[in-house]
N, C-alpha and C. Protein backbone atom coordinates (compact mmCIF):
# COMPACT_ATOMS: atom_id res chain seq x y z
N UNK A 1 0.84 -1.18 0.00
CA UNK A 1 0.00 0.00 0.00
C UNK A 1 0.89 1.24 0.00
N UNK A 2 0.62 2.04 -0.70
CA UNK A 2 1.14 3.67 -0.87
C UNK A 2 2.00 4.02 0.50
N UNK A 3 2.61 5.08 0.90
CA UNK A 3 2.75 5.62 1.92
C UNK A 3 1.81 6.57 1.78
N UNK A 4 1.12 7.15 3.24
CA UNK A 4 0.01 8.15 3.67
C UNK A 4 -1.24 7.83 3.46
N UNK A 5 -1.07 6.81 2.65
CA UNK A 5 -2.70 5.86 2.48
C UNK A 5 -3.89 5.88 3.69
N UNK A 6 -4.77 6.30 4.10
CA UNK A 6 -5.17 6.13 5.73
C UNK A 6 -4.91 4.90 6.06
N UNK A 7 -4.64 4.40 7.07
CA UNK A 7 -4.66 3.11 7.39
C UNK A 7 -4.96 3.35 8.88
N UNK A 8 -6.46 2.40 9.15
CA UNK A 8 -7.40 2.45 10.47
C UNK A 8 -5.97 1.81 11.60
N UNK A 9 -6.41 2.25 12.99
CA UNK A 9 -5.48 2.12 13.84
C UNK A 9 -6.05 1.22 14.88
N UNK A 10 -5.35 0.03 15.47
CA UNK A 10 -6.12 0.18 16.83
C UNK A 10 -4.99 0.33 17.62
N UNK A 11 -6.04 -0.08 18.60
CA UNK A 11 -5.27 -0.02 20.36
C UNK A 11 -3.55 0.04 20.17
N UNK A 12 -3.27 -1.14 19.56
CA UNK A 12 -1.96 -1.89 20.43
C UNK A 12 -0.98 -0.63 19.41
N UNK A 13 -1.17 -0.37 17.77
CA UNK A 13 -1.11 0.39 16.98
C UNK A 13 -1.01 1.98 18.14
N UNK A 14 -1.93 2.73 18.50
CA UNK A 14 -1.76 4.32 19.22
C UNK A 14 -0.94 3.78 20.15
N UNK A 15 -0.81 2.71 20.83
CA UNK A 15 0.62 2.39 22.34
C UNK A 15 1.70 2.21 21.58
N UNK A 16 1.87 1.75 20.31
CA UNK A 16 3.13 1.67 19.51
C UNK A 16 3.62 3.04 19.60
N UNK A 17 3.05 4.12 18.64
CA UNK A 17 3.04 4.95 18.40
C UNK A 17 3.36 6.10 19.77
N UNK A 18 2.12 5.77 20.83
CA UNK A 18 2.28 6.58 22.11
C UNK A 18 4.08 6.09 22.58
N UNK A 19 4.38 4.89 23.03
CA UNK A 19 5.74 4.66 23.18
C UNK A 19 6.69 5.37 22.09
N UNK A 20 7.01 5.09 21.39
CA UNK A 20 8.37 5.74 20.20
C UNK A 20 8.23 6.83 20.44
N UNK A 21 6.81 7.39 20.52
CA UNK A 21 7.19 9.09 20.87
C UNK A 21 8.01 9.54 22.07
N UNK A 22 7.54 8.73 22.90
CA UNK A 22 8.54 9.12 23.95
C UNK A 22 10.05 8.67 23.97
N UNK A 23 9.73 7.50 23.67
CA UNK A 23 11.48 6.66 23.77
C UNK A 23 11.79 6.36 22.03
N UNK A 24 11.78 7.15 21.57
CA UNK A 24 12.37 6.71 19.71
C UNK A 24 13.55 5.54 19.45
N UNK A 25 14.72 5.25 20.61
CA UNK A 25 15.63 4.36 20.90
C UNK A 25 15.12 3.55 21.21
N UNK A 26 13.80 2.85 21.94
CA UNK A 26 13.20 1.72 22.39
C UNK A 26 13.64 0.65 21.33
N UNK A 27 13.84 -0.59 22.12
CA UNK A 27 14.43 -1.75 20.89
C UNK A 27 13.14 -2.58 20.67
N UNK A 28 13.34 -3.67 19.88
CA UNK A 28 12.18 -3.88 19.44
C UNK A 28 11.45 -5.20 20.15
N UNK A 29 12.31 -5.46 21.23
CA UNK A 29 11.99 -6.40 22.13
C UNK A 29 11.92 -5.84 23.15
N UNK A 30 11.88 -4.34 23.83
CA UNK A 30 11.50 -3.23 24.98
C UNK A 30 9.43 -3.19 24.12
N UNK A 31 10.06 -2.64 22.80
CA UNK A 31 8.37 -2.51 22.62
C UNK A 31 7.78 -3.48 22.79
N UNK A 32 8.34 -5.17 22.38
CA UNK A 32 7.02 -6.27 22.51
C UNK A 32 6.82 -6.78 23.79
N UNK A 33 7.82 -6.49 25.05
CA UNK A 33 7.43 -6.52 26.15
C UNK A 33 6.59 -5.42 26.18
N UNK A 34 6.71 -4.40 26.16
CA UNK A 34 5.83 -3.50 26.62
C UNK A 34 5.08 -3.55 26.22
N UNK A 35 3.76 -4.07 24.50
CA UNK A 35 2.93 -3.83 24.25
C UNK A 35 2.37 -5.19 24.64
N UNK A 36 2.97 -6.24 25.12
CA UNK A 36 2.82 -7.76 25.58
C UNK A 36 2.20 -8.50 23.91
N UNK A 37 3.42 -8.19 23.30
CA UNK A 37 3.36 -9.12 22.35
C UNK A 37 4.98 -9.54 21.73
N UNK A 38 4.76 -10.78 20.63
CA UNK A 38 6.08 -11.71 20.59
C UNK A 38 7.03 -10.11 19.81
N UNK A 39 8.28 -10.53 19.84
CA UNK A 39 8.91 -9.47 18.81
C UNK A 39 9.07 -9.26 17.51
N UNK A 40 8.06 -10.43 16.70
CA UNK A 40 8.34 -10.70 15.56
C UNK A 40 6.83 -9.52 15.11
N UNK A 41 5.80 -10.55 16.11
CA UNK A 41 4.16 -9.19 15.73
C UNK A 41 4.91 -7.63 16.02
N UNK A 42 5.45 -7.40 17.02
CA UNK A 42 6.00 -6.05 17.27
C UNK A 42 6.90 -5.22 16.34
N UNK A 43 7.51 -6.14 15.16
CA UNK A 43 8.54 -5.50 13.90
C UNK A 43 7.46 -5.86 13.23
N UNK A 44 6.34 -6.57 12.97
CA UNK A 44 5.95 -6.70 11.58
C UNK A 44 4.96 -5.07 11.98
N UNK A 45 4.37 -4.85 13.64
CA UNK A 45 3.59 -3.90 13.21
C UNK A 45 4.58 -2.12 12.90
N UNK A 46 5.62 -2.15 13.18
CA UNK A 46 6.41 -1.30 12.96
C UNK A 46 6.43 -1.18 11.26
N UNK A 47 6.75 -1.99 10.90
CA UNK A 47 7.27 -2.39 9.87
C UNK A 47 6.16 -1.56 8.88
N UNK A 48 4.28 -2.15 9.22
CA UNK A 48 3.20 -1.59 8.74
C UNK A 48 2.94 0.01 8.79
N UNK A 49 3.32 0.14 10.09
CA UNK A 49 3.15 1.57 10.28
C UNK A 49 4.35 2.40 9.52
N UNK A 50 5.46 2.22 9.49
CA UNK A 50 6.67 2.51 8.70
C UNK A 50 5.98 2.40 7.15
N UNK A 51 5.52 1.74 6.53
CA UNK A 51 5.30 1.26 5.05
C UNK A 51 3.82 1.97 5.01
N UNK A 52 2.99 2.33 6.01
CA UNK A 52 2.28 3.37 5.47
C UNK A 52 2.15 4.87 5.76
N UNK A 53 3.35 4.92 6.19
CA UNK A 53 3.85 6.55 6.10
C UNK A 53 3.25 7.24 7.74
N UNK A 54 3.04 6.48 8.76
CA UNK A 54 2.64 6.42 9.95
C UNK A 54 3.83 7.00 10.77
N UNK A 55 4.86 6.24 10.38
CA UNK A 55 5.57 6.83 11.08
C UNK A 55 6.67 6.72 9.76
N UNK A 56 7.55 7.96 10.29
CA UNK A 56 8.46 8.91 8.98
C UNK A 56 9.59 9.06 9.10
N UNK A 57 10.13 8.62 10.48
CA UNK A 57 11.47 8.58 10.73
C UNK A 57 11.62 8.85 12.24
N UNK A 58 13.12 8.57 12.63
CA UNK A 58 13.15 8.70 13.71
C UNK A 58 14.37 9.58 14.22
N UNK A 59 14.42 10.50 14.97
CA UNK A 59 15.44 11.70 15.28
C UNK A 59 15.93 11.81 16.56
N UNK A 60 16.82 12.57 17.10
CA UNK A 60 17.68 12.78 18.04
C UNK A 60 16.57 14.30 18.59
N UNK A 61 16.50 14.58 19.60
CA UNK A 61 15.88 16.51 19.94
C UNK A 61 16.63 16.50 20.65
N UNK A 62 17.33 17.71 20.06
CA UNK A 62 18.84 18.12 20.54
C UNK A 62 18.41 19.62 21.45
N UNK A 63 19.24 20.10 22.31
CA UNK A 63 18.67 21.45 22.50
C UNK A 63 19.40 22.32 22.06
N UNK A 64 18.73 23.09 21.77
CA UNK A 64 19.11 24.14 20.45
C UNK A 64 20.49 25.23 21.43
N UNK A 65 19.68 25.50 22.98
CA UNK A 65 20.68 26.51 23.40
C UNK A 65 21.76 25.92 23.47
N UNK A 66 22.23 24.30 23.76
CA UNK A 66 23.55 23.70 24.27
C UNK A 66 24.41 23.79 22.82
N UNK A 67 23.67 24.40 22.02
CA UNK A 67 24.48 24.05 20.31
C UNK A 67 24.52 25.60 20.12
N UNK A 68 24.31 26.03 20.89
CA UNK A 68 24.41 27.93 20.58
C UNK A 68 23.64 29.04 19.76
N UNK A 69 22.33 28.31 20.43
CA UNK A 69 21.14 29.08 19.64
C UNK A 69 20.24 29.25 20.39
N UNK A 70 20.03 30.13 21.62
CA UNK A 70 19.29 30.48 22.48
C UNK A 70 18.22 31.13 22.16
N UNK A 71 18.25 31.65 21.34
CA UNK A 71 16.62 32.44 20.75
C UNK A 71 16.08 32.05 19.79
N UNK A 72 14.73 31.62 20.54
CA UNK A 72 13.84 31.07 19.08
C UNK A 72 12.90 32.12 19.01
N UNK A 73 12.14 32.59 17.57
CA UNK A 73 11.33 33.56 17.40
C UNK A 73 10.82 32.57 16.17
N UNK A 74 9.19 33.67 15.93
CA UNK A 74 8.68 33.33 14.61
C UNK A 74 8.26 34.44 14.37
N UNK A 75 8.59 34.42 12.54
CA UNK A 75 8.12 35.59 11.65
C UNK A 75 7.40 35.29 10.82
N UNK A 76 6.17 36.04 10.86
CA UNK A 76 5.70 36.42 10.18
C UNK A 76 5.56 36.71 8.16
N UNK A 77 5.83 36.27 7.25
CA UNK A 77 6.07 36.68 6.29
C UNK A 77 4.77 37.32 5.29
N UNK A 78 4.49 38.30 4.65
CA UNK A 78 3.53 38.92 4.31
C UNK A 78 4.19 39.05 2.81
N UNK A 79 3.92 38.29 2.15
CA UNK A 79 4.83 37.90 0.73
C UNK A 79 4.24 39.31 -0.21
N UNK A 80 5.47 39.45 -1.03
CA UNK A 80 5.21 40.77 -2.24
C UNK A 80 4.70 39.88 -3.66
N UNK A 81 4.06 40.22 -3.98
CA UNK A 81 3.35 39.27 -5.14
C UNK A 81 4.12 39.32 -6.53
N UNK A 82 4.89 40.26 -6.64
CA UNK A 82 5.72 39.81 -8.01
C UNK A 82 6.75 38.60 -7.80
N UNK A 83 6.65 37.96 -6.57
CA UNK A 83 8.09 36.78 -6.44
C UNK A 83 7.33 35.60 -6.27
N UNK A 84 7.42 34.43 -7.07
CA UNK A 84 6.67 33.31 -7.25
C UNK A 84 7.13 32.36 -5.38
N UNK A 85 6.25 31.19 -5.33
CA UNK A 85 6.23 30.84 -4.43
C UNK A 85 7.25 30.02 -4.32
N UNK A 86 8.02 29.37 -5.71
CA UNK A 86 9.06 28.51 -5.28
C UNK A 86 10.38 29.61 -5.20
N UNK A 87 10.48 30.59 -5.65
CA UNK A 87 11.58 31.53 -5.08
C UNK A 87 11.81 32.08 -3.75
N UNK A 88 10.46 32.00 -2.93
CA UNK A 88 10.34 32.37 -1.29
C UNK A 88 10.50 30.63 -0.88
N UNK A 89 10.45 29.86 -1.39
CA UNK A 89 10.19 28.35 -0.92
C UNK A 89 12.02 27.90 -1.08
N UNK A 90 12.76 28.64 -1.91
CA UNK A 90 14.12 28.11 -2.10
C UNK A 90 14.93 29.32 -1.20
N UNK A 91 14.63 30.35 -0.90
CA UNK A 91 15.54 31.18 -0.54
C UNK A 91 15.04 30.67 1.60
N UNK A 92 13.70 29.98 1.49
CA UNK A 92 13.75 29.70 3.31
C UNK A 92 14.32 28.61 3.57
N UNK A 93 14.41 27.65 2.37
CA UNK A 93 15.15 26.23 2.60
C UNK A 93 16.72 26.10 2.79
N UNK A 94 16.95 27.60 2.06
CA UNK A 94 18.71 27.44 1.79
C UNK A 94 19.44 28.21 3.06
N UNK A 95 18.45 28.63 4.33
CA UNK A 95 18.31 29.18 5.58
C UNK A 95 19.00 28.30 6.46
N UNK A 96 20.01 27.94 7.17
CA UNK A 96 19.97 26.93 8.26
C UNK A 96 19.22 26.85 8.90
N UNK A 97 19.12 28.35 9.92
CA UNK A 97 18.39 28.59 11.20
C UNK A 97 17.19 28.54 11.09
N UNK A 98 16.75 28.47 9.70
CA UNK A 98 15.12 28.27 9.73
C UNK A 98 14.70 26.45 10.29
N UNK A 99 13.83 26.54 11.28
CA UNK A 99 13.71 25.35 11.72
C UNK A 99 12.48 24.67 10.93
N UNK A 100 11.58 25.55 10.36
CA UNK A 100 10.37 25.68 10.06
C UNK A 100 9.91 26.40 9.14
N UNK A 101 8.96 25.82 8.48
CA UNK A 101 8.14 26.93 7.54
C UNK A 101 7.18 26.61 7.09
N UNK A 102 6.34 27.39 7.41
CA UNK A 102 4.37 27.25 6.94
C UNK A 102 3.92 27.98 6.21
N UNK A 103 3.67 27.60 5.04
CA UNK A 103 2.58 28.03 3.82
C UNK A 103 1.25 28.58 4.59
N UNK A 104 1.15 29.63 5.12
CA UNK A 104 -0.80 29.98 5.89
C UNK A 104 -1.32 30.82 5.01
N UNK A 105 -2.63 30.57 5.42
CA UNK A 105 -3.57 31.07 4.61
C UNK A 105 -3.83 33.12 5.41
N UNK A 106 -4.43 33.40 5.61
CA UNK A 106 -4.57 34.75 6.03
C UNK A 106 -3.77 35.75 4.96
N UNK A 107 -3.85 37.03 5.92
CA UNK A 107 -2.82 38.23 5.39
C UNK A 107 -1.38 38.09 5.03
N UNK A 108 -0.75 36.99 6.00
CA UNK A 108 0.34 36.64 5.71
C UNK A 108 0.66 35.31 4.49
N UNK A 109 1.96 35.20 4.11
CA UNK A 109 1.80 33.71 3.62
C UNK A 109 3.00 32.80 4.25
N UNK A 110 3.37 33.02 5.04
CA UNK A 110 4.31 32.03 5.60
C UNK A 110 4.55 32.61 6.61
N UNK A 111 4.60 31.70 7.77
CA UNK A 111 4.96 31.57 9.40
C UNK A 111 5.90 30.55 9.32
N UNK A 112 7.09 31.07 9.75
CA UNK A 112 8.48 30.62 9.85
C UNK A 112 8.70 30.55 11.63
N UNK A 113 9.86 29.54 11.97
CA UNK A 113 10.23 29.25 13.17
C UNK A 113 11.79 29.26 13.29
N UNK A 114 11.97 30.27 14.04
CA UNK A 114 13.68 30.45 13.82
C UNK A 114 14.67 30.07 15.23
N UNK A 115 15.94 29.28 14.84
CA UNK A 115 16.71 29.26 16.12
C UNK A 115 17.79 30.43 15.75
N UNK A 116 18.04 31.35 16.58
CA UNK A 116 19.23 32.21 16.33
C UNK A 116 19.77 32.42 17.66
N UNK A 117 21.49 32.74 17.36
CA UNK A 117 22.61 33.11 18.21
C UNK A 117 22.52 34.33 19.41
N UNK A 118 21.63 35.48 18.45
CA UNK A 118 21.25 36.17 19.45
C UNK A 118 20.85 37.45 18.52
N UNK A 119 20.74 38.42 19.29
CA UNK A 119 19.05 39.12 18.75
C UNK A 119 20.13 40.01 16.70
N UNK A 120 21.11 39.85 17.02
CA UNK A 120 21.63 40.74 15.87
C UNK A 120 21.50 39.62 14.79
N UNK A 121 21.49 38.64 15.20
CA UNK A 121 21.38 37.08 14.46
C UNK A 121 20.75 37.23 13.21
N UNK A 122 19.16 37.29 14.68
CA UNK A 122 18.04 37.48 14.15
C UNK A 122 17.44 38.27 13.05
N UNK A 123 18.20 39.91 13.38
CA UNK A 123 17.84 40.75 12.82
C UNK A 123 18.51 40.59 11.37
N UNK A 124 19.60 40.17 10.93
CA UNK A 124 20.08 39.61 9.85
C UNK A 124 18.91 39.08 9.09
N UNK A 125 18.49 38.11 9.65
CA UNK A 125 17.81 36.84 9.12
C UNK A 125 16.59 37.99 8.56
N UNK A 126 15.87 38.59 9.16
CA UNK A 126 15.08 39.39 9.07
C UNK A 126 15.15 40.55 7.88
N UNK A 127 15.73 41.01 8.00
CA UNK A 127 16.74 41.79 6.98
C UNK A 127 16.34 41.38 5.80
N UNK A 128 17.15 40.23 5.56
CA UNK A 128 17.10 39.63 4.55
C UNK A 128 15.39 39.04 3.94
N UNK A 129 14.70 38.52 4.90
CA UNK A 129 13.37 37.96 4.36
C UNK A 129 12.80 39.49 4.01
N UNK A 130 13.17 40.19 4.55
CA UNK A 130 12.52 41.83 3.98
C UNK A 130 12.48 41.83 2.90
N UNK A 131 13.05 41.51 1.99
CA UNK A 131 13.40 41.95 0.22
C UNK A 131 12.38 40.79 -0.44
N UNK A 132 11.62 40.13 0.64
CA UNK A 132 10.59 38.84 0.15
C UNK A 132 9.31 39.32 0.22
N UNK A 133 8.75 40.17 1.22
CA UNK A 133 7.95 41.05 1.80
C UNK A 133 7.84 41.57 3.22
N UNK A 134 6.97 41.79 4.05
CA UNK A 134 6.42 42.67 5.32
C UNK A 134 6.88 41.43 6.21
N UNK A 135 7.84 42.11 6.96
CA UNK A 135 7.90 40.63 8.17
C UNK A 135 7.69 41.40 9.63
N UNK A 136 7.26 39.96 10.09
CA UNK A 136 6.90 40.62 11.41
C UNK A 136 7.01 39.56 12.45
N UNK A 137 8.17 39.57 13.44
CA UNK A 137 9.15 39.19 14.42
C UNK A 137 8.26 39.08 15.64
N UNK A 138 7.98 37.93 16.23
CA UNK A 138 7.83 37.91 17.46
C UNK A 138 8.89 36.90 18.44
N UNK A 139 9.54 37.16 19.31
CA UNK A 139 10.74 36.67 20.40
C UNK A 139 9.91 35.75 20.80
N UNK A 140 10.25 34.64 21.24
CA UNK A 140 9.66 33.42 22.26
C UNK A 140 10.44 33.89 23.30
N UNK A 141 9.51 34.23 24.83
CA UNK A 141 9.97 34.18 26.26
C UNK A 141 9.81 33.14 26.85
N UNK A 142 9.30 32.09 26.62
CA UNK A 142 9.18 30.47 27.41
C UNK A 142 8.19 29.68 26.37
N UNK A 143 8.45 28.82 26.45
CA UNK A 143 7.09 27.62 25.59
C UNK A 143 6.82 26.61 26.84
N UNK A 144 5.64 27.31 27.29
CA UNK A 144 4.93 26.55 28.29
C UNK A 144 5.04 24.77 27.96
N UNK A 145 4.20 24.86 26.41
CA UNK A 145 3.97 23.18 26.14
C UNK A 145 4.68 23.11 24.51
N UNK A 146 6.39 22.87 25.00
CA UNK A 146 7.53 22.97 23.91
C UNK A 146 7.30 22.14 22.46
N UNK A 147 7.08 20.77 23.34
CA UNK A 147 6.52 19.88 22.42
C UNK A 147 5.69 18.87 22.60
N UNK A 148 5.27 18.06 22.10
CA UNK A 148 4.26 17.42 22.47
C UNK A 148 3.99 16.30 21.77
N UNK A 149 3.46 14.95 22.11
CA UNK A 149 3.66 13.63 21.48
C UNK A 149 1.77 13.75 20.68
N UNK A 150 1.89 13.22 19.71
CA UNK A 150 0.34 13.75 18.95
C UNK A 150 -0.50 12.13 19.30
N UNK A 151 -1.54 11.95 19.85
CA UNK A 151 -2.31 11.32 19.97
C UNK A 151 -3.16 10.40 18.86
N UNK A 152 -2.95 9.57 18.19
CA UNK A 152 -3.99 9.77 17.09
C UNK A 152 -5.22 9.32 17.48
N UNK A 153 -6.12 10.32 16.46
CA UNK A 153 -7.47 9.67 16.32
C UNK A 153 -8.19 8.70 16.08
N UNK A 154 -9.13 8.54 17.03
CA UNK A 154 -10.01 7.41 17.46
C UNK A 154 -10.84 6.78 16.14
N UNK A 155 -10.12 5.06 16.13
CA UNK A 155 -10.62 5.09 14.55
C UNK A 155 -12.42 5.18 14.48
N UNK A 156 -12.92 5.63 13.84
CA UNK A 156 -14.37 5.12 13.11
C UNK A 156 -14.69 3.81 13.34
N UNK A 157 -16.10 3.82 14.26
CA UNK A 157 -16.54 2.71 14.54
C UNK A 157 -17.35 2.16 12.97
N UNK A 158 -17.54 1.12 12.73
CA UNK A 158 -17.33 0.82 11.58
C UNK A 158 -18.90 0.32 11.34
N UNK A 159 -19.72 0.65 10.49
CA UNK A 159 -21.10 0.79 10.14
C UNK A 159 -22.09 -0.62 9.99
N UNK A 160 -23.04 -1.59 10.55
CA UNK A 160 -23.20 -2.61 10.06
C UNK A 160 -23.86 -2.43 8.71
């Protein structure tokens, strides 16, 4: 089957999923103890969820200040309409510090997420998206809820 195909979930499937989020290193005989199944059902359901685009990879979350990037902000971008979308789409990708970038709908057209060195960093970075259109800088002072493991939805009870 495709990757991103829907594919209905159950139980043992959201505890797969709920675990890796937390422990991404979990081995694959930590998960089949933990979901109380053999380790072979526990890689084949990895394996399913992996092959339908369920799950997409697996990463290190590093912290940004111990690597020398204490300020995160997001800007705003309010795009100038003579510059096509893959020219604002290649000039945010070729960004390091851009952590992020969202195509939104509203007044603006892209909400970006930035790690920078410190506020002159920033203002660089800024600077520069200027010549793209209207930007507009807001500083992060704390992220109450930084990140967060996504729950999935409760499949559809299924119709007789």
């Amino acid at each position: 089957m495709a990757a991103n195909q829907h594919l209905a979930l159950d139980s043992t499937d959201c505890e797969i999923l709920r675990l890796l989020q937390q422990d991404g290193r979990m081995t694959t005989a930590e998960l089949a103890r933990a979901i109380h199944m053999s380790a072979t059902s526990a890689a084949d359901r990895l394996r399913r969820l992996t092959d339908h685009g369920v799950i997409r990879g697996y990463r290190a979350v590093v912290d940004q200040t111990a690597l020398g990037y204490p300020l995160t902000a997001y800007i705003r971008l309010r795009c100038y309409t003579s510059t096509t979308l893959t020219d604002y789409e290649d000039f945010l990708a070729a960004q390091p510090q851009i952590l992020e970038a969202h195509h939104i709908t509203g007044d603006d057209c892209y909400l970006i997420r930035i790690a920078a060195r410190s506020v002159a960093d920033l203002e660089e970075l800024s600077t520069a998206l200027s010549t793209y259109g209207r930007v507009t800088t807001n500083i992060v002072f704390s992220s109450p809820v930084p990140d967060r493991s996504l729950t999935p939805v409760a499949a559809e009870p299924v119709s007789p």
